[in-house]
PDB file of N, CA and C in Angstrom:
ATOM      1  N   UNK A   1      25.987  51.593 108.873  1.00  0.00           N
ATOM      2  CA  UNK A   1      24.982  52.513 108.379  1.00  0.00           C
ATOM      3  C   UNK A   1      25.212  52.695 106.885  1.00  0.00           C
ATOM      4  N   UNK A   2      24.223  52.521 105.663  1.00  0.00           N
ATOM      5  CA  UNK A   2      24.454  52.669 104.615  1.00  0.00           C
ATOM      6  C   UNK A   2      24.400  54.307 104.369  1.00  0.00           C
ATOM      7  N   UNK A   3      24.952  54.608 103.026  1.00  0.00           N
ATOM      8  CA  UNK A   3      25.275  55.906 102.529  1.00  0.00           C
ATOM      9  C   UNK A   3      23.957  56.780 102.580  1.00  0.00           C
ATOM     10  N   UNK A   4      23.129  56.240 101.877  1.00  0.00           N
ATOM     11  CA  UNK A   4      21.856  56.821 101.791  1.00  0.00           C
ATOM     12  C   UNK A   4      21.098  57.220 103.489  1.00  0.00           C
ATOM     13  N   UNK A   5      21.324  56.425 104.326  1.00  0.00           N
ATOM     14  CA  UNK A   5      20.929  56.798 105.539  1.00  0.00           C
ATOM     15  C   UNK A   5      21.837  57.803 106.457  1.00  0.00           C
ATOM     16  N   UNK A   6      23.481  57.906 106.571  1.00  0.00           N
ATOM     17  CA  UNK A   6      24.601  58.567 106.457  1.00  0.00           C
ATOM     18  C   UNK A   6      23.467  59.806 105.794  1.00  0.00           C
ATOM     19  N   UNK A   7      23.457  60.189 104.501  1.00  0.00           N
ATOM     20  CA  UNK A   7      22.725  61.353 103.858  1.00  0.00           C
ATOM     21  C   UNK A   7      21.848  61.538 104.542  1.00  0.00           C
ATOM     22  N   UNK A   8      20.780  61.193 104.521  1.00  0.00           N
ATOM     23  CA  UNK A   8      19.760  61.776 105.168  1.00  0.00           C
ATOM     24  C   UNK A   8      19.808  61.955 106.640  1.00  0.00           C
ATOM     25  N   UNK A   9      20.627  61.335 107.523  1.00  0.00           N
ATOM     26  CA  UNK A   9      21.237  62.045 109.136  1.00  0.00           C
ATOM     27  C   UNK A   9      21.680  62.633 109.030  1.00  0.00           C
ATOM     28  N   UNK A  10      23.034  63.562 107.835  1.00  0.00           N
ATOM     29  CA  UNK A  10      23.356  64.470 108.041  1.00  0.00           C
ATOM     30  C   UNK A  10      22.645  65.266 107.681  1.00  0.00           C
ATOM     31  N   UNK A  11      21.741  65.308 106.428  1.00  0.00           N
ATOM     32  CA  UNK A  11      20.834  66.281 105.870  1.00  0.00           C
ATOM     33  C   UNK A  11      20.198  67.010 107.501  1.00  0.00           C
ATOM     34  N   UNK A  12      19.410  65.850 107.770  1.00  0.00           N
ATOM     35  CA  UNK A  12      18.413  65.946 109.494  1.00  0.00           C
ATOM     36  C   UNK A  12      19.113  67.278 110.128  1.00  0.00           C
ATOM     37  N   UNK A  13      20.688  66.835 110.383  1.00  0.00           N
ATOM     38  CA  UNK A  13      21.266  67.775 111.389  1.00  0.00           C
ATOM     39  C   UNK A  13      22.090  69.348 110.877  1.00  0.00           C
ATOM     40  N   UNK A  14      21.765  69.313 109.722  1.00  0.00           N
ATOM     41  CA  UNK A  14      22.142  70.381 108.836  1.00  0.00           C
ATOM     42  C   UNK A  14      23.515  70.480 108.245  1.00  0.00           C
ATOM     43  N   UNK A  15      24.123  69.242 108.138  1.00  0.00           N
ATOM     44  CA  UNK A  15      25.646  69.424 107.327  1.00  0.00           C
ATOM     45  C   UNK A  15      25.142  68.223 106.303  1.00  0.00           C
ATOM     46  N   UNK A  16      26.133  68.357 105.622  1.00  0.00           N
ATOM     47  CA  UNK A  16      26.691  67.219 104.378  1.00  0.00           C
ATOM     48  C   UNK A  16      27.954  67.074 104.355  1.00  0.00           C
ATOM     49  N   UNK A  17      28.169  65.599 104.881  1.00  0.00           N
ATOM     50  CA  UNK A  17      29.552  64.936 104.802  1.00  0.00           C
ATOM     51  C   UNK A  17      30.085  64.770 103.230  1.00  0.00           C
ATOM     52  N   UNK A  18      30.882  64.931 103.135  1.00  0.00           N
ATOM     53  CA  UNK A  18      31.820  64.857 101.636  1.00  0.00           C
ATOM     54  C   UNK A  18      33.309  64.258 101.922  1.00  0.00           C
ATOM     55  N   UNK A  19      33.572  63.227 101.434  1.00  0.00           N
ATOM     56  CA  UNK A  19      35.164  62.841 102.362  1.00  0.00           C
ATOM     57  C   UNK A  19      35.567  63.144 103.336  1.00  0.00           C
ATOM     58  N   UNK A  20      34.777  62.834 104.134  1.00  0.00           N
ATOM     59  CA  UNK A  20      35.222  63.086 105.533  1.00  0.00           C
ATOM     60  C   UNK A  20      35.766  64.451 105.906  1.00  0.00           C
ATOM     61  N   UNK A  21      34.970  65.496 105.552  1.00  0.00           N
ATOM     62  CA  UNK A  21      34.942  67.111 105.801  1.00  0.00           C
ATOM     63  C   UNK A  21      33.405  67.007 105.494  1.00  0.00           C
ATOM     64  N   UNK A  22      33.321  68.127 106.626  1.00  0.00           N
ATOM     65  CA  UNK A  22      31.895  68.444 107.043  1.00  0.00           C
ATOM     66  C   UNK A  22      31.244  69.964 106.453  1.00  0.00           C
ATOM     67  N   UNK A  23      30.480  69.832 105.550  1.00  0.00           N
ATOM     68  CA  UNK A  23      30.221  71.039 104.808  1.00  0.00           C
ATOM     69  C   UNK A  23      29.108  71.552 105.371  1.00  0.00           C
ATOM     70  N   UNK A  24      28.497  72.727 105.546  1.00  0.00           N
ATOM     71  CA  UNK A  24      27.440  73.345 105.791  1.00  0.00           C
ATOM     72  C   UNK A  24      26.299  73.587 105.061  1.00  0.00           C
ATOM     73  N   UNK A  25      25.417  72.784 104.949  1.00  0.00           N
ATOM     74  CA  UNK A  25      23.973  72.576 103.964  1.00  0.00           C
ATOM     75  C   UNK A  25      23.938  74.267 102.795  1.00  0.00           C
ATOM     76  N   UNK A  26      24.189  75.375 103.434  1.00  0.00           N
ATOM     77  CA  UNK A  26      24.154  76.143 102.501  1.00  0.00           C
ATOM     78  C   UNK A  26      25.113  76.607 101.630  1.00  0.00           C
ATOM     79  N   UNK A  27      26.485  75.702 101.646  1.00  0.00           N
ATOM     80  CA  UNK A  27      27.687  75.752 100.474  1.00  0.00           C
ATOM     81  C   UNK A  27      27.330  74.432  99.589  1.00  0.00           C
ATOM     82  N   UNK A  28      26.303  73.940  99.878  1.00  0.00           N
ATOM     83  CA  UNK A  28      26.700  73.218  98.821  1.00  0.00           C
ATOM     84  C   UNK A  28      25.828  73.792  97.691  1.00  0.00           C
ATOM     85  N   UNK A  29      25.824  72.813  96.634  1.00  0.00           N
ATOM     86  CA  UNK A  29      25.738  73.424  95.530  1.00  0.00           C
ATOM     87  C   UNK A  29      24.122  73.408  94.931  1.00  0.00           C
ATOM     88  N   UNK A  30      23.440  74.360  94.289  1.00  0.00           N
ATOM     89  CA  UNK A  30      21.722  74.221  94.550  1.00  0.00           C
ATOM     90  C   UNK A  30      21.747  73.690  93.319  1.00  0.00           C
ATOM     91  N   UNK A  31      22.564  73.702  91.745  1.00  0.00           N
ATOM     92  CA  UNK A  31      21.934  73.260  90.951  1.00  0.00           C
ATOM     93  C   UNK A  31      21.561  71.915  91.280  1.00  0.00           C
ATOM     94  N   UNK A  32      21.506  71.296  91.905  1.00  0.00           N
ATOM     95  CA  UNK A  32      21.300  69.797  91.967  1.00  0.00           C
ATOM     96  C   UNK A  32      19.894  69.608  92.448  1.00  0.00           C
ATOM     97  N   UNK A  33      19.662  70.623  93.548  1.00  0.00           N
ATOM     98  CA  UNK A  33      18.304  70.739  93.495  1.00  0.00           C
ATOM     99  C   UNK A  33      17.442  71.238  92.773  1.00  0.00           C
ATOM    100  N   UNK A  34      17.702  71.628  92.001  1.00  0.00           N
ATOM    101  CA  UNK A  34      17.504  72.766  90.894  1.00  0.00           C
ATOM    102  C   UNK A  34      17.024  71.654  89.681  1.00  0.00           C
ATOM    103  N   UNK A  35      17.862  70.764  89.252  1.00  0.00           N
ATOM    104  CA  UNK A  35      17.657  69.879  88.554  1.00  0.00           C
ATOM    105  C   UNK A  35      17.181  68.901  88.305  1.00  0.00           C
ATOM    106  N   UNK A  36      16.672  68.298  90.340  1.00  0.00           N
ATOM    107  CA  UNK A  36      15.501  67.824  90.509  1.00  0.00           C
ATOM    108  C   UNK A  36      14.310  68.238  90.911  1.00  0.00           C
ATOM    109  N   UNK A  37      14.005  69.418  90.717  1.00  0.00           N
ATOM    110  CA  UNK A  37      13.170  69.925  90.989  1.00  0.00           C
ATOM    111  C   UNK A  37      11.396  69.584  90.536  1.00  0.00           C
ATOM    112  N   UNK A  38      10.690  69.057  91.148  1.00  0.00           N
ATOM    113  CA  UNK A  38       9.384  68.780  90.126  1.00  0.00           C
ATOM    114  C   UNK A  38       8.613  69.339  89.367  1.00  0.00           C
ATOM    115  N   UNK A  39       8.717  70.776  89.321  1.00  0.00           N
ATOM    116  CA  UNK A  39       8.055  72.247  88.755  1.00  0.00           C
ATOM    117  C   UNK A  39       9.505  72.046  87.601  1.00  0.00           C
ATOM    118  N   UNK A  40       8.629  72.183  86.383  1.00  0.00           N
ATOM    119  CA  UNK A  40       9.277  73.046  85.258  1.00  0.00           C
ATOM    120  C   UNK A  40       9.279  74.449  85.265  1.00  0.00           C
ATOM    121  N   UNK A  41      10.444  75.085  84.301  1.00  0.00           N
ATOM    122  CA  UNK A  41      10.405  76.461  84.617  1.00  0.00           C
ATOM    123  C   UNK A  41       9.560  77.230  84.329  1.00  0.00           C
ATOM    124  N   UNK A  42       8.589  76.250  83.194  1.00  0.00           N
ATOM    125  CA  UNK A  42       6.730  77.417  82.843  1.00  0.00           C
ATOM    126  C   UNK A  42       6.362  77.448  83.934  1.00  0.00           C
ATOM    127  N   UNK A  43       5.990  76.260  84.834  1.00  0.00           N
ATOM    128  CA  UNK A  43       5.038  76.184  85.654  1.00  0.00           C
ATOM    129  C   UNK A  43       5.254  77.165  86.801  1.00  0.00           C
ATOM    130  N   UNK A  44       6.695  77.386  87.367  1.00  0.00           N
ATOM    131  CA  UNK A  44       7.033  78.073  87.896  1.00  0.00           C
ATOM    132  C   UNK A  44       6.798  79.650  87.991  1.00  0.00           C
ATOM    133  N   UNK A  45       7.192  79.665  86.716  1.00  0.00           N
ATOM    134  CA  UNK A  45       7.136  81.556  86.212  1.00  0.00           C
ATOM    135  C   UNK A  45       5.350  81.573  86.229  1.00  0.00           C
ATOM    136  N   UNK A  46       4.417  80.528  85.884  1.00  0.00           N
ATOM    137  CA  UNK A  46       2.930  80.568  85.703  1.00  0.00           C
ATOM    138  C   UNK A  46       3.056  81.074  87.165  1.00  0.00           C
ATOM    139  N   UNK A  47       3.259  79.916  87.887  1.00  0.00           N
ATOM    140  CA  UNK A  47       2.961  79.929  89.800  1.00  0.00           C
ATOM    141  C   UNK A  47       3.390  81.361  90.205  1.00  0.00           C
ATOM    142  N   UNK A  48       4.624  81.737  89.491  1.00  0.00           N
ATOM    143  CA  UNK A  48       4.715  83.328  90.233  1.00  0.00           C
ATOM    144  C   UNK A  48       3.841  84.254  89.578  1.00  0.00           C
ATOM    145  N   UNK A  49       3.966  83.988  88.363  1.00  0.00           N
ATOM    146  CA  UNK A  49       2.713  85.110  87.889  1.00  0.00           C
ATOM    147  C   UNK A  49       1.645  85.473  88.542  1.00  0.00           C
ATOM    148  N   UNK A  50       0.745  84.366  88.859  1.00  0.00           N
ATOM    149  CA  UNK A  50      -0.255  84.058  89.617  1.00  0.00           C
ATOM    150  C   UNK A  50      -0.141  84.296  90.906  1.00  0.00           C
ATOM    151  N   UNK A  51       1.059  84.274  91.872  1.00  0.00           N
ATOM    152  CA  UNK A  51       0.820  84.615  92.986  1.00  0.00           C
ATOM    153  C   UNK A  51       0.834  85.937  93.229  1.00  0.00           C
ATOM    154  N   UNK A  52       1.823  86.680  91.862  1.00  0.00           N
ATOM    155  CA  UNK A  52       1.823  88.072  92.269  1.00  0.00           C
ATOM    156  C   UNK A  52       0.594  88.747  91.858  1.00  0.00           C
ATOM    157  N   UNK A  53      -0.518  88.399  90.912  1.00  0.00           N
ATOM    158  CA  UNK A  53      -1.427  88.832  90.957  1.00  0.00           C
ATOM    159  C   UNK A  53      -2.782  88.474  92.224  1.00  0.00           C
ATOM    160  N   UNK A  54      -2.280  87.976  93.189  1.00  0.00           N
ATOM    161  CA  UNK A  54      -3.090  87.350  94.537  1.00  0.00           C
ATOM    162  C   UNK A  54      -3.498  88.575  95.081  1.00  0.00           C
ATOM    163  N   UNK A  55      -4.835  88.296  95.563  1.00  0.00           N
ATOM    164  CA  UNK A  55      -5.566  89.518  96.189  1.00  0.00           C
ATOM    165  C   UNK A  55      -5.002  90.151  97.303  1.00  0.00           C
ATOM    166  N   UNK A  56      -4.674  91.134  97.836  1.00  0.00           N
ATOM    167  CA  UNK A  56      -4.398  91.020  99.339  1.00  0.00           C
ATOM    168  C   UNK A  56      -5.447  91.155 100.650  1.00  0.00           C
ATOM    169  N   UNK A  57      -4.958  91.181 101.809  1.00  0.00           N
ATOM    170  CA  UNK A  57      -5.560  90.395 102.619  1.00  0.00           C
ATOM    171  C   UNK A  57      -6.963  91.640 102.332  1.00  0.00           C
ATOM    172  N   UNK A  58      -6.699  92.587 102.532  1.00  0.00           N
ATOM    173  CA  UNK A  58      -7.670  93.633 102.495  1.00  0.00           C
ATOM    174  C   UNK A  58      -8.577  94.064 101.690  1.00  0.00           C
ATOM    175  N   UNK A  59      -8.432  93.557 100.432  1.00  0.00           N
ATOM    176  CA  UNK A  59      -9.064  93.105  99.509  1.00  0.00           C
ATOM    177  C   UNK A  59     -10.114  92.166  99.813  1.00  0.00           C
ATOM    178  N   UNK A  60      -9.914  90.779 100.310  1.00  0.00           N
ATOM    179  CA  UNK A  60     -10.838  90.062 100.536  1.00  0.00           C
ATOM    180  C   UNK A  60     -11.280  89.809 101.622  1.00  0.00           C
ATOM    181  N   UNK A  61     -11.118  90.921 102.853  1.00  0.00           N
ATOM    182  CA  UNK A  61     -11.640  91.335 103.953  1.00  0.00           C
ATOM    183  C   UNK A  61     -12.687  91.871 103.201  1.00  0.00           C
ATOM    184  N   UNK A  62     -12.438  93.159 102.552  1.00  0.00           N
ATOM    185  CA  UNK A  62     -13.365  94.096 102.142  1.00  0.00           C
ATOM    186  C   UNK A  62     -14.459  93.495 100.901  1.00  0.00           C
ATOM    187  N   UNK A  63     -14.393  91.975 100.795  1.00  0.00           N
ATOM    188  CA  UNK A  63     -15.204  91.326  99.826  1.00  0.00           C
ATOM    189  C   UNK A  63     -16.081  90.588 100.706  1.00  0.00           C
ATOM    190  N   UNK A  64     -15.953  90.352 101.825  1.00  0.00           N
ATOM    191  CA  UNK A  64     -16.315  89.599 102.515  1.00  0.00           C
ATOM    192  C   UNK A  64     -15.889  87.853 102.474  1.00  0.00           C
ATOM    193  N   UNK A  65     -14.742  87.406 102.036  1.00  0.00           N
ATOM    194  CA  UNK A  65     -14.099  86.487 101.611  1.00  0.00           C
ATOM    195  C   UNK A  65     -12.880  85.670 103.252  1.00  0.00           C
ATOM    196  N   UNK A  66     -12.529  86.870 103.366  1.00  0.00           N
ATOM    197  CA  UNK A  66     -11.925  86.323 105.261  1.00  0.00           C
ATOM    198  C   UNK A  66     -12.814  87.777 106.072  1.00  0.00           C
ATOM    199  N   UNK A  67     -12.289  87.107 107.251  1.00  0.00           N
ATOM    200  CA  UNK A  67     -13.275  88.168 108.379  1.00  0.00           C
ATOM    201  C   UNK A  67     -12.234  88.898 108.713  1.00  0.00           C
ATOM    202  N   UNK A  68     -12.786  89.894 109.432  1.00  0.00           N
ATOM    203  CA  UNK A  68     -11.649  90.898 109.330  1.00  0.00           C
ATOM    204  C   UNK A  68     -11.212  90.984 111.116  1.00  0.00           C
ATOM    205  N   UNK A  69     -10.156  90.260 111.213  1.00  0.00           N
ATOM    206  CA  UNK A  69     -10.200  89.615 113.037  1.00  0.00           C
ATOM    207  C   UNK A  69      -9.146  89.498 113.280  1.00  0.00           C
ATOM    208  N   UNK A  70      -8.375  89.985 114.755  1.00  0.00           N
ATOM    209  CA  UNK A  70      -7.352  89.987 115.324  1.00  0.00           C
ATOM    210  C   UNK A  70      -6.961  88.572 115.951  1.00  0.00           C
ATOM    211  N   UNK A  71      -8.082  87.850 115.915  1.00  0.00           N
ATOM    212  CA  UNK A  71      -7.938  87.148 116.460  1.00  0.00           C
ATOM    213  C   UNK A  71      -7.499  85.637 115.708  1.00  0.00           C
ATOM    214  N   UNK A  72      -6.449  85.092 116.588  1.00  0.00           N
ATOM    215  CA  UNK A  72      -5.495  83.823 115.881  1.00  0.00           C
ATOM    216  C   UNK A  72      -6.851  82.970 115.201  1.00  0.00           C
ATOM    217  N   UNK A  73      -6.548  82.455 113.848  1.00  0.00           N
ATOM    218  CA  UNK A  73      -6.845  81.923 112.563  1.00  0.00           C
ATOM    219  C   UNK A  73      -7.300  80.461 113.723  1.00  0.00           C
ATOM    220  N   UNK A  74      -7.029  79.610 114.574  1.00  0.00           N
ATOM    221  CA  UNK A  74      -7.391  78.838 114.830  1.00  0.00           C
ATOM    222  C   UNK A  74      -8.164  79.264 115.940  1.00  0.00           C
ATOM    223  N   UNK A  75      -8.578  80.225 116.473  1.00  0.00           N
ATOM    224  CA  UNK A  75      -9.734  80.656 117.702  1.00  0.00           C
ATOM    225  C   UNK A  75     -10.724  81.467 116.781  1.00  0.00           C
ATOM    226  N   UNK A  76     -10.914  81.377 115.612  1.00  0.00           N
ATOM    227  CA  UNK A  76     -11.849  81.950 114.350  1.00  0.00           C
ATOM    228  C   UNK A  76     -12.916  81.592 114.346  1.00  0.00           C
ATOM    229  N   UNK A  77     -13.122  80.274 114.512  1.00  0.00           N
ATOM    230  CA  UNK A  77     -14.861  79.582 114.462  1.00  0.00           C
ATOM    231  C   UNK A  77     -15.301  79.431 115.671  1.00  0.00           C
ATOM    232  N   UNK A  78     -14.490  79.604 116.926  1.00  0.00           N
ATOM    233  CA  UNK A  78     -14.978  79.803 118.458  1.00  0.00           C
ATOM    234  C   UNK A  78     -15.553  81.241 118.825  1.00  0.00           C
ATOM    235  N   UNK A  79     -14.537  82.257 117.767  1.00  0.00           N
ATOM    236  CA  UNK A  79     -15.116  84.118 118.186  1.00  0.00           C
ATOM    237  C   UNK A  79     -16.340  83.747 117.320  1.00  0.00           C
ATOM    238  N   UNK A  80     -16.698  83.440 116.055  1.00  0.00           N
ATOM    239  CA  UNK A  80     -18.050  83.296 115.424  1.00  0.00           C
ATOM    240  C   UNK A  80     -18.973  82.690 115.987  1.00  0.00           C
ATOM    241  N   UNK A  81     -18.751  81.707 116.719  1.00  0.00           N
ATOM    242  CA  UNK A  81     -20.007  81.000 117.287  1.00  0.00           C
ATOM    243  C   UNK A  81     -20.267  81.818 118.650  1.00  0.00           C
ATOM    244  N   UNK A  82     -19.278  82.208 119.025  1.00  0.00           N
ATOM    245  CA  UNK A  82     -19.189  83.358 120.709  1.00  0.00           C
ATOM    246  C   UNK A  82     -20.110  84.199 120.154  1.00  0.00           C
ATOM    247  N   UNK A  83     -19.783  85.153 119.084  1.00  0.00           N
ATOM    248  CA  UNK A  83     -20.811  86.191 118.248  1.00  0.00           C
ATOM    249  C   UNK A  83     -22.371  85.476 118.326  1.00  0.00           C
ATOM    250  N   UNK A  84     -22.158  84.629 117.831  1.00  0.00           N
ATOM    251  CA  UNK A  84     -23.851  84.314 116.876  1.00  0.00           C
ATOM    252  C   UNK A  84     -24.485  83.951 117.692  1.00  0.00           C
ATOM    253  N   UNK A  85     -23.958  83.440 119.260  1.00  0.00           N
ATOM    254  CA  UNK A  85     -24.691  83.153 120.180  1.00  0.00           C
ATOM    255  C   UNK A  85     -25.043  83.803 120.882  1.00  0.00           C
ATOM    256  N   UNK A  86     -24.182  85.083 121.087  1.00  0.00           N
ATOM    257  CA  UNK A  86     -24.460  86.370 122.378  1.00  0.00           C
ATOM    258  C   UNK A  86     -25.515  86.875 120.946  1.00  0.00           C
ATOM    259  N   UNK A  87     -25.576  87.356 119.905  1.00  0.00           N
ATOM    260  CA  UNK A  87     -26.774  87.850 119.395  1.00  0.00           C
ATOM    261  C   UNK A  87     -28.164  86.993 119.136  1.00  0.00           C
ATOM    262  N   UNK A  88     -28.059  85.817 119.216  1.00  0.00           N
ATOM    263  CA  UNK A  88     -29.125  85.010 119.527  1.00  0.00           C
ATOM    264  C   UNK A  88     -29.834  84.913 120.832  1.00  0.00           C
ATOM    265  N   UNK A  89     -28.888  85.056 121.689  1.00  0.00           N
ATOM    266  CA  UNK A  89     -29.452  85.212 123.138  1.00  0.00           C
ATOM    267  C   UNK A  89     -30.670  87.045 123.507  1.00  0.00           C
ATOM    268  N   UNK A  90     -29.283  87.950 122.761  1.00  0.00           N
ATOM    269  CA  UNK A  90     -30.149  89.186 122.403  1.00  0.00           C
ATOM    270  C   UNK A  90     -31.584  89.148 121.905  1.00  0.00           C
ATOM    271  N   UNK A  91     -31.463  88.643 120.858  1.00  0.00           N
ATOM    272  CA  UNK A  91     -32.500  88.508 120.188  1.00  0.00           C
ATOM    273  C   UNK A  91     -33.818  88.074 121.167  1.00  0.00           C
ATOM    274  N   UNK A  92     -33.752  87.086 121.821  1.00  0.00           N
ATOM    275  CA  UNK A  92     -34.389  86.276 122.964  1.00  0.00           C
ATOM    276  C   UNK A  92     -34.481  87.240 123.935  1.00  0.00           C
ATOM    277  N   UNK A  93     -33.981  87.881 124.404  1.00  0.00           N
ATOM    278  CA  UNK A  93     -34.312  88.361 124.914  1.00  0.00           C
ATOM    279  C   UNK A  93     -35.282  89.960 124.724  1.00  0.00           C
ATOM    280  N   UNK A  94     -35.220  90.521 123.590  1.00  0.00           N
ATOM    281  CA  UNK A  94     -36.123  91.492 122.907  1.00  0.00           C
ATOM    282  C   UNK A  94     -37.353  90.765 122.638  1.00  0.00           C
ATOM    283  N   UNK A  95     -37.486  89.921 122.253  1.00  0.00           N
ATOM    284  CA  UNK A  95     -38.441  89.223 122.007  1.00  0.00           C
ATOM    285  C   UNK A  95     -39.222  88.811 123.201  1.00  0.00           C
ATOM    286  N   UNK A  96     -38.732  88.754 124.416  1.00  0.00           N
ATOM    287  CA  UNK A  96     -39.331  87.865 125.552  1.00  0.00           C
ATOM    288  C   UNK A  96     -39.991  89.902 126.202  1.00  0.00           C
ATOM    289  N   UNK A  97     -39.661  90.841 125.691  1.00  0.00           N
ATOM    290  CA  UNK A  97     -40.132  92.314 126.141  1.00  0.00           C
ATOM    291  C   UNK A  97     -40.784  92.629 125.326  1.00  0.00           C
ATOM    292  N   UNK A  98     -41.034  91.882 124.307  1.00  0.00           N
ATOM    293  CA  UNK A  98     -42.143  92.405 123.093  1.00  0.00           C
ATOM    294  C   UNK A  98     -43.815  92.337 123.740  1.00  0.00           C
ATOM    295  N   UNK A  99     -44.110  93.792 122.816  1.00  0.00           N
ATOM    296  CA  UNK A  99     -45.339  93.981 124.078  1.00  0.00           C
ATOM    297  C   UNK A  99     -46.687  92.561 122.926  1.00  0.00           C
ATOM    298  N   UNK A 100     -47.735  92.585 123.679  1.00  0.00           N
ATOM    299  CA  UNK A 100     -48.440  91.419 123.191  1.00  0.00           C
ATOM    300  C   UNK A 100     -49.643  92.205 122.359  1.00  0.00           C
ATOM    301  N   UNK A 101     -49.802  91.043 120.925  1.00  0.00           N
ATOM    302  CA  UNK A 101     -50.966  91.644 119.989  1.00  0.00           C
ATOM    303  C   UNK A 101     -52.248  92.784 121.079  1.00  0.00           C
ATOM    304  N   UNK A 102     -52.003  92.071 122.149  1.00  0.00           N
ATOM    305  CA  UNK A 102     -53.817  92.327 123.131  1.00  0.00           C
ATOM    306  C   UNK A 102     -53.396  94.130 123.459  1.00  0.00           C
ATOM    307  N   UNK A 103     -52.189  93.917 123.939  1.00  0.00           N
ATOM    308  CA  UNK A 103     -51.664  95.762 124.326  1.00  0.00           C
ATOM    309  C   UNK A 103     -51.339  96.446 123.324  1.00  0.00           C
ATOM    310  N   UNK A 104     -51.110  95.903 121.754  1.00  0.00           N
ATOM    311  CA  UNK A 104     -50.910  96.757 120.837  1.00  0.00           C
ATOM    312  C   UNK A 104     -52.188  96.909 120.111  1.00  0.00           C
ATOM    313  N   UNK A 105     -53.327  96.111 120.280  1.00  0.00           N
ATOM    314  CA  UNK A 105     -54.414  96.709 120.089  1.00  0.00           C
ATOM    315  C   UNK A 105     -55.077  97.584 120.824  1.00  0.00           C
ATOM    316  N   UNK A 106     -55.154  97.236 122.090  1.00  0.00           N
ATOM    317  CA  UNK A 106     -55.297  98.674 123.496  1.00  0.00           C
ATOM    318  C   UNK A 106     -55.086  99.802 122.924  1.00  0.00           C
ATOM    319  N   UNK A 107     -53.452 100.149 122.710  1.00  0.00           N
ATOM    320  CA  UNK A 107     -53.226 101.236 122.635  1.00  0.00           C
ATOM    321  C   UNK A 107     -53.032 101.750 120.928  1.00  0.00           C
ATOM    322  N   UNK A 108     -54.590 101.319 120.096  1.00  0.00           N
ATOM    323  CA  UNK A 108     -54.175 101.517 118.825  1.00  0.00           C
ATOM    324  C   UNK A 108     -53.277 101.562 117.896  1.00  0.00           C
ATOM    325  N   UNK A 109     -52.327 100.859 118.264  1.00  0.00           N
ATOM    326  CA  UNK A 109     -51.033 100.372 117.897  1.00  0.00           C
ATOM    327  C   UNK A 109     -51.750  99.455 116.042  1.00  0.00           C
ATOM    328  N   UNK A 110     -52.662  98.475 116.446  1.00  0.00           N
ATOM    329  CA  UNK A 110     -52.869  97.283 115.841  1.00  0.00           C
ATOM    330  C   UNK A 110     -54.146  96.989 115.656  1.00  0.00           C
ATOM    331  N   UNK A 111     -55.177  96.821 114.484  1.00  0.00           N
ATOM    332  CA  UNK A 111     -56.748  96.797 114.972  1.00  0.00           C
ATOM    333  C   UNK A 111     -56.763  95.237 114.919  1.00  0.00           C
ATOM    334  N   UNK A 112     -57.886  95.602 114.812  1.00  0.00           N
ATOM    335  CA  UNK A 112     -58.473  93.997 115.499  1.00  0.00           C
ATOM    336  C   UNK A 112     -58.417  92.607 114.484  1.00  0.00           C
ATOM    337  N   UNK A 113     -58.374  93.209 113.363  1.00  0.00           N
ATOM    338  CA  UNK A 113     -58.215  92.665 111.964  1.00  0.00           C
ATOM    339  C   UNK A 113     -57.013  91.981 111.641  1.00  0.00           C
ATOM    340  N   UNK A 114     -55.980  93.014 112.265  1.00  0.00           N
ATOM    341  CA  UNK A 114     -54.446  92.937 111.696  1.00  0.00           C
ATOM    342  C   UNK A 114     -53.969  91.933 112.685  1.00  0.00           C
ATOM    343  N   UNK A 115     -54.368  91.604 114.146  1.00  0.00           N
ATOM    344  CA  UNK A 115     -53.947  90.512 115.407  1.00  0.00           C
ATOM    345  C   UNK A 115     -53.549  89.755 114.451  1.00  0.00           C
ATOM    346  N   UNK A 116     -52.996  88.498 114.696  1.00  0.00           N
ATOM    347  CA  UNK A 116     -52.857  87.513 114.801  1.00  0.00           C
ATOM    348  C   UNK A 116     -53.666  86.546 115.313  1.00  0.00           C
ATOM    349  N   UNK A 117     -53.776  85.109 115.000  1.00  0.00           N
ATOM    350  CA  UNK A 117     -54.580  84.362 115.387  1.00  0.00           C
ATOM    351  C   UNK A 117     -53.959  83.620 116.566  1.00  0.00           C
ATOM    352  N   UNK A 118     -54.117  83.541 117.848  1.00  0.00           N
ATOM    353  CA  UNK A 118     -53.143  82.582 118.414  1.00  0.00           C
ATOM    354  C   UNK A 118     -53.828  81.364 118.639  1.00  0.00           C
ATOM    355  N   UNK A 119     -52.919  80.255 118.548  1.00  0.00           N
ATOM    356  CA  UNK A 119     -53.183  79.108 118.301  1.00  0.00           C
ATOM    357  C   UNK A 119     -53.534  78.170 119.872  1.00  0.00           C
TER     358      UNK A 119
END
């Protein structure tokens, strides 16, 4: 097994071999990651700047930006379409009890002028 693969199996299982003593991934030493790091330290301090000025959630609930829902982030577009369909069905159904131009002229509701033409 070459070294580089050795590294990255132990990385996998959470130690780092060093002469044959087995160290625990969080003694070793971070500047190294630190030094390869791909973020410079502007970009960094920018990235925190910026995150600490991030809206919170309630904020863009109250913008209308996320919905405001208990319900898990991946069952989100199933409760919306559940919604838009039970009020579409509503709808259909008010509509199917709507009284007709002929009875809202009956009962002076509508003159004769204002009907509609039905086709």
């Amino acid at each position: 097994m070459s070294t580089s693969t050795l590294t990255i199996v132990t990385h996998i299982i959470g130690r780092h071999k060093t002469d044959n003593i087995i160290v625990p991934i969080d003694n070793i030493n971070t500047n190294v990651a630190q030094a390869t790091s791909p973020i410079s330290p502007q970009d960094k301090e920018k990235l925190e700047r910026r995150l600490s000025e991030r809206p919170d959630k309630r904020d863009l609930v109250d913008r209308n930006i996320l919905r405001d829902s208990t319900v898990a982030p991946a069952l989100q577009a199933a409760q919306s379409q559940l919604q838009r369909s039970q009020l579409q069905d509503k709808l259909d159904r008010e509509l199917q009890s709507r009284p007709k131009p002929e009875e809202l002229i009956q009962k002076g509701i509508l003159s004769e002028d204002e009907a509609p033409v039905s086709a």
